[in-house]
Protein backbone atom coordinates (compact mmCIF):
# COMPACT_ATOMS: atom_id res chain seq x y z
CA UNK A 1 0.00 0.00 0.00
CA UNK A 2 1.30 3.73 -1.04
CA UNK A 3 0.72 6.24 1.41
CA UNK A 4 1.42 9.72 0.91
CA UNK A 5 2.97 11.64 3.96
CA UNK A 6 0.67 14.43 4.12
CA UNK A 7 1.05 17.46 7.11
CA UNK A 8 -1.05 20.06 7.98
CA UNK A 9 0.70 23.39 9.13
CA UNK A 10 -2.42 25.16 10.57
CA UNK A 11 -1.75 28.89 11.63
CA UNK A 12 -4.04 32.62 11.38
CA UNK A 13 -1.21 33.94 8.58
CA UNK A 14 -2.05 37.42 9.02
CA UNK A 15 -0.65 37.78 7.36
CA UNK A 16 1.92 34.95 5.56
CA UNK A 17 5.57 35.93 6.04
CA UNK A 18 9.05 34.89 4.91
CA UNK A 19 9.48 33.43 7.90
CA UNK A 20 6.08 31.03 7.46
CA UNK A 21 7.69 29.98 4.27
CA UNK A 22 10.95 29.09 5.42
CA UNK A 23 8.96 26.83 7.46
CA UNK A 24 7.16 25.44 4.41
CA UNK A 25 10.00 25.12 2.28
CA UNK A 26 11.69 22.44 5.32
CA UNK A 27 8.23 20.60 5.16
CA UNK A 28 8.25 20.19 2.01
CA UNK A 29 11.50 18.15 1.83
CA UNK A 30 10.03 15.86 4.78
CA UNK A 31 6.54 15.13 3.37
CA UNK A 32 4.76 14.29 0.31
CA UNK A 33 2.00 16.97 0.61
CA UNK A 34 1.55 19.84 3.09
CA UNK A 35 -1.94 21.58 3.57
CA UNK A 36 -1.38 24.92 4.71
CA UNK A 37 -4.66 25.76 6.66
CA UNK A 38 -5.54 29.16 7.50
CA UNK A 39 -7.78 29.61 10.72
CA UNK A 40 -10.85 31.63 10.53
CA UNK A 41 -9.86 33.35 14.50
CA UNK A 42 -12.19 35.84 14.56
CA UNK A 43 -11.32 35.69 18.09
CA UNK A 44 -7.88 37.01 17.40
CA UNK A 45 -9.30 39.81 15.40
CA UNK A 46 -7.15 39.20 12.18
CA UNK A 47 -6.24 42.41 10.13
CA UNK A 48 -7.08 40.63 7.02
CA UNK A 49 -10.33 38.68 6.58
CA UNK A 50 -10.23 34.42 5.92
CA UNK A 51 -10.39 35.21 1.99
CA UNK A 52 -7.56 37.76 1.82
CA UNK A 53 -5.24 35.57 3.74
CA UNK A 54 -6.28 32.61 1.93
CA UNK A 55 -5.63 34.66 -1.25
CA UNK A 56 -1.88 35.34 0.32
CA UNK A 57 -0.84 32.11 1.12
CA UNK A 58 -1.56 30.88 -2.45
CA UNK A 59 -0.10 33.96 -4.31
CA UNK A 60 3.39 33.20 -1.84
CA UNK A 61 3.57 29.43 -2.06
CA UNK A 62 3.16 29.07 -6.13
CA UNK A 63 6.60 27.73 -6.24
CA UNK A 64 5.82 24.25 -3.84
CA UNK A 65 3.87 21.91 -6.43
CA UNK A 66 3.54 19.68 -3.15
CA UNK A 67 1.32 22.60 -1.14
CA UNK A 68 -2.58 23.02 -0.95
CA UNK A 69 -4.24 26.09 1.37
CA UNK A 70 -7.26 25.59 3.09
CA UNK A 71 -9.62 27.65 5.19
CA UNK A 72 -10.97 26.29 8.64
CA UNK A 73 -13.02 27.25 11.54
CA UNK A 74 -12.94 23.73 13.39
CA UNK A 75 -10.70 21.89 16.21
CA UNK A 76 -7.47 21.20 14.56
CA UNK A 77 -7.89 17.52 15.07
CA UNK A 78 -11.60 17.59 13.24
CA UNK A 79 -9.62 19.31 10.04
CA UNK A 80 -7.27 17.06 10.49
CA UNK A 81 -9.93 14.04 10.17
CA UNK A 82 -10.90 15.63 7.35
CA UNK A 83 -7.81 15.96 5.31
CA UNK A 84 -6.81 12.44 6.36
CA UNK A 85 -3.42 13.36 7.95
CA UNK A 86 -2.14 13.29 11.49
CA UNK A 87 0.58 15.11 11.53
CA UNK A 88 0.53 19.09 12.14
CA UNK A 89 4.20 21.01 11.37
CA UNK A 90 4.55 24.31 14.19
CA UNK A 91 6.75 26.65 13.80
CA UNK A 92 8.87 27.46 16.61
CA UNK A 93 11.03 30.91 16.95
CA UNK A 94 12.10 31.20 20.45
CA UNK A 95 11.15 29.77 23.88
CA UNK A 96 8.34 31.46 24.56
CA UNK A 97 6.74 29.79 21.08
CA UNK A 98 7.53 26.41 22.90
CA UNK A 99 5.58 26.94 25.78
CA UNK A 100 2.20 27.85 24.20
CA UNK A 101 3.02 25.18 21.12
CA UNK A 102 3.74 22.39 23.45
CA UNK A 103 0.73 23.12 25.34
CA UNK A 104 -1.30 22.97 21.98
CA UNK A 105 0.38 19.82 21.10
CA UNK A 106 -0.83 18.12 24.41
CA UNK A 107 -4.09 19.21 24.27
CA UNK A 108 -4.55 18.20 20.28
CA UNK A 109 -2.32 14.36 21.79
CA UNK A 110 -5.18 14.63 23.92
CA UNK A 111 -8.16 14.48 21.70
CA UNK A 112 -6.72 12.78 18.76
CA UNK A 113 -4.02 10.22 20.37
CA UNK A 114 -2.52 9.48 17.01
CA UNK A 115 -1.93 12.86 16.47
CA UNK A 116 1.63 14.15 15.66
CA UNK A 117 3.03 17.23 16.04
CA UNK A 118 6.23 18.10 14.73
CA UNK A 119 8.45 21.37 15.32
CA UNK A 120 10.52 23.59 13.18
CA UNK A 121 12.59 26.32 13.71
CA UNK A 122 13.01 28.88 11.09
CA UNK A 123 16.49 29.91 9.70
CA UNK A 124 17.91 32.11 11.97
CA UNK A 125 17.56 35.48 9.99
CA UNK A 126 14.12 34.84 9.91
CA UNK A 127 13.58 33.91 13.36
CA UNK A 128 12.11 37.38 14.33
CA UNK A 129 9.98 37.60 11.69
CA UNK A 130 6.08 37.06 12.91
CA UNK A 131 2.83 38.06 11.47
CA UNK A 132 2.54 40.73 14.49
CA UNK A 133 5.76 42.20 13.78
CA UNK A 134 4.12 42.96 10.03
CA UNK A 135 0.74 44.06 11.47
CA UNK A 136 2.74 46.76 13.69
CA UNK A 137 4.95 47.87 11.56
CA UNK A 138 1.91 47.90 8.70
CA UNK A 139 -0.02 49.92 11.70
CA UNK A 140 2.97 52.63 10.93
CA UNK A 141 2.86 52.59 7.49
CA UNK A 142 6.32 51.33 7.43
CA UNK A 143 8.59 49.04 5.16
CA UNK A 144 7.55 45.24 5.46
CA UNK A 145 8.89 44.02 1.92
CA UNK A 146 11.49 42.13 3.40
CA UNK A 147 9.20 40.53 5.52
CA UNK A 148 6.81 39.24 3.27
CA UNK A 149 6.97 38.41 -0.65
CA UNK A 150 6.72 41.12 -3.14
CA UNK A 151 3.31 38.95 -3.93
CA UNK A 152 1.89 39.30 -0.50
CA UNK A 153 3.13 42.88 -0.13
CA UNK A 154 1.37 43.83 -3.43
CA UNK A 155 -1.87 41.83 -2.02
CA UNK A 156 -1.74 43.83 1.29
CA UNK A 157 -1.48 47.26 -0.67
CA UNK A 158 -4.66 46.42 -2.56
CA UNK A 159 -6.29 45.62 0.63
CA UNK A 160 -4.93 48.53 3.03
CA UNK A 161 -6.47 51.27 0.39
């Protein structure tokens, strides 16, 4: 039987940074097929709406033949059902990341035992970059284009005016 190695790297991407792909590009030398899903969080009060940063990820990940983006507003480990994989990638930039994303890990390990959750770090000149880093300096109408790809950048102009 042929299995494909398929992970799910679940995050808000608001919006997706060069530091979300670095962590995409490592994935996708370790699995078949990576879902990027993009959570709804209303409670977070994204910047961008579900569409917009759906409409990111895909215009910054054209390059990885092996990637699919998703929407979701479920449990992680009901998507996860649903896209037949039980493995979900987390990217990890310093320690404080590790405390929350191990937490997350147990509870998911907790409802879905076969659930695997597996831990990158990003290179380490993009280990400052973060989606709230963009949003702030984006709040100051200041220079993000080496944060995020000139597609993304052009995206979040048409949405900003």
């Amino acid at each position: 039987m042929n299995t494909i190695k398929r992970a799910i790297y679940p995050g808000t991407f608001d919006p997706v940074t060069v530091g979300h792909l670095d962590i995409i590009k490592r994935a996708c030398t370790m699995f078949d097929e990576i879902i990027v899903a993009v959570a709804d969080s209303k409670a977070k009060k994204p910047m961008f709406d579900l569409e917009q940063r759906i409409e990111m990820v895909k215009a910054a990940t054209t390059e990885f033949p092996k990637l699919k983006v998703v929407g979701f507003d479920s449990l992680l480990v009901t998507l996860s059902d649903e896209l037949d994989s039980n493995i979900i990638i987390r990217g990890l930039r310093a320690v404080s990341d590790f405390e929350y994303e191990l937490q997350m890990g147990y509870a998911n390990a907790s409802l879905k035992e076969e659930l695997e959750t597996i831990y990158l770090m990003p290179s380490l000149k993009r280990a400052f970059v973060s989606s709230s880093v963009v949003r702030t300096i984006l709040n100051f109408d200041g220079k993000i284009n080496h944060l995020v790809t000139p597609e993304v950048l052009a995206l979040i102009r048409k949405y900003r005016k």
